[in-house]
Protein backbone atom coordinates (compact mmCIF):
# COMPACT_ATOMS: atom_id res chain seq x y z
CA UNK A 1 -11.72 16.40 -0.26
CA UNK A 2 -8.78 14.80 -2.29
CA UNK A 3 -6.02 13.19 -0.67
CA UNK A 4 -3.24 13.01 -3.66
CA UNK A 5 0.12 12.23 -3.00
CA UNK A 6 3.53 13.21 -4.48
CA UNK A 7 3.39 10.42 -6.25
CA UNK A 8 0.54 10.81 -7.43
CA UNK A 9 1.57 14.50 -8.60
CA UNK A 10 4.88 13.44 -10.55
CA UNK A 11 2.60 10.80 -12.61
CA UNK A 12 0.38 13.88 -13.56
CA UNK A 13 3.49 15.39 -14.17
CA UNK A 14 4.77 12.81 -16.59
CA UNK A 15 1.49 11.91 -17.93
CA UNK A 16 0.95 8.79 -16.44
CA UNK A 17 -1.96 9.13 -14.80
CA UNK A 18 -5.53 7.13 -16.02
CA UNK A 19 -8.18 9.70 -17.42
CA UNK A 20 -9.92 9.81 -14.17
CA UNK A 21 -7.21 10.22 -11.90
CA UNK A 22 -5.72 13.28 -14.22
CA UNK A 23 -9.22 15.30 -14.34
CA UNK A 24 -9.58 14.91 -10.62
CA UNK A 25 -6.16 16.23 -9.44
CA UNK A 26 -7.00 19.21 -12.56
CA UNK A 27 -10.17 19.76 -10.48
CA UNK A 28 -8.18 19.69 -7.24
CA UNK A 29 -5.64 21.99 -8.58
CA UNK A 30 -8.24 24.57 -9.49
CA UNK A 31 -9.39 25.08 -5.44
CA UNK A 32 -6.32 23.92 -3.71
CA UNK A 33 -3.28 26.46 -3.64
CA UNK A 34 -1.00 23.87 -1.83
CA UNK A 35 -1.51 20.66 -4.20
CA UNK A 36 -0.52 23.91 -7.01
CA UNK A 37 2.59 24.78 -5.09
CA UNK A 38 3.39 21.01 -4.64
CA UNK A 39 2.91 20.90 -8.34
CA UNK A 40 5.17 23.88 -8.88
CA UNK A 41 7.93 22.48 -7.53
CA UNK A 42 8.14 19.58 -8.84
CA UNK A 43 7.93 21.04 -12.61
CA UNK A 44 10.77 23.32 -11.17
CA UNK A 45 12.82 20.17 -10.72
CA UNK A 46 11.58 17.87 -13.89
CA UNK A 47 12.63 21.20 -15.51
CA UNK A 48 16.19 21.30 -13.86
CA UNK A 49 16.64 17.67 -14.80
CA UNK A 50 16.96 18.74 -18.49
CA UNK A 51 19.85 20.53 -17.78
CA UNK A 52 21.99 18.19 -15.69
CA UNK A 53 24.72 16.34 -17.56
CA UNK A 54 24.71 12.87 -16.95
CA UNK A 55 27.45 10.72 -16.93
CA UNK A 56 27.49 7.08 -17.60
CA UNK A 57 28.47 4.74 -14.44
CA UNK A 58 31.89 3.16 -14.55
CA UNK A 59 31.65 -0.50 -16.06
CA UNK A 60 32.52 -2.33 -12.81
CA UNK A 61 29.84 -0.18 -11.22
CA UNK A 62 27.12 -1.98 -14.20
CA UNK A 63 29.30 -5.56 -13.49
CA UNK A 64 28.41 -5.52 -9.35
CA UNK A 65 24.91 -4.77 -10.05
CA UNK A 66 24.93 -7.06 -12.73
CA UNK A 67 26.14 -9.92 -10.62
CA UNK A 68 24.30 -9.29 -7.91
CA UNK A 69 20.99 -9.63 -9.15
CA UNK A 70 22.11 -12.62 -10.91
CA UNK A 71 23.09 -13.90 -7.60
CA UNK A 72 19.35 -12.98 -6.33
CA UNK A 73 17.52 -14.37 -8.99
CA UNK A 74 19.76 -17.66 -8.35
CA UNK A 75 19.07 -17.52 -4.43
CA UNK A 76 14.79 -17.02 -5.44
CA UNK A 77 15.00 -20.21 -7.70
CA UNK A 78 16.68 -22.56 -5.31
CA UNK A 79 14.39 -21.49 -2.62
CA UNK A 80 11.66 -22.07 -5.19
């Protein structure tokens, strides 16, 4: 019995997985028809990624996330 996650699907998926992880879930997918639907869908979405247009974020969008991991990485070093 194999317990694989959705995780553990979209790294299949994006060919991430080690060698023994992808030939298990390929042996899984052979006798288990809900892993292959699970699988299904998400190909159905990696697919509909490819079409979606995406924009870049505004710069003061980058600039808050900018400064506040800077502000993090500042809080982690005094506590440090």
């Amino acid at each position: 019995m194999h317990n694989f996650t959705t995780e553990d699907l979209l790294q299949y998926l994006y060919k991430e997985t080690s060698t023994e992880k992808t030939a298990a879930i390929g042996v899984a997918l052979l006798s288990d028809w809900s892993l292959r639907e699970k699988l299904e869908v998400l190909k159905g979405g990696y697919s509909e990624l490819d079409s979606v247009k995406l924009l870049s974020p505004r710069k003061q969008t980058l600039d808050n996330i900018l400064s506040y991991a800077e502000k993090s990485v500042e809080e982690f070093s005094e506590k440090a």
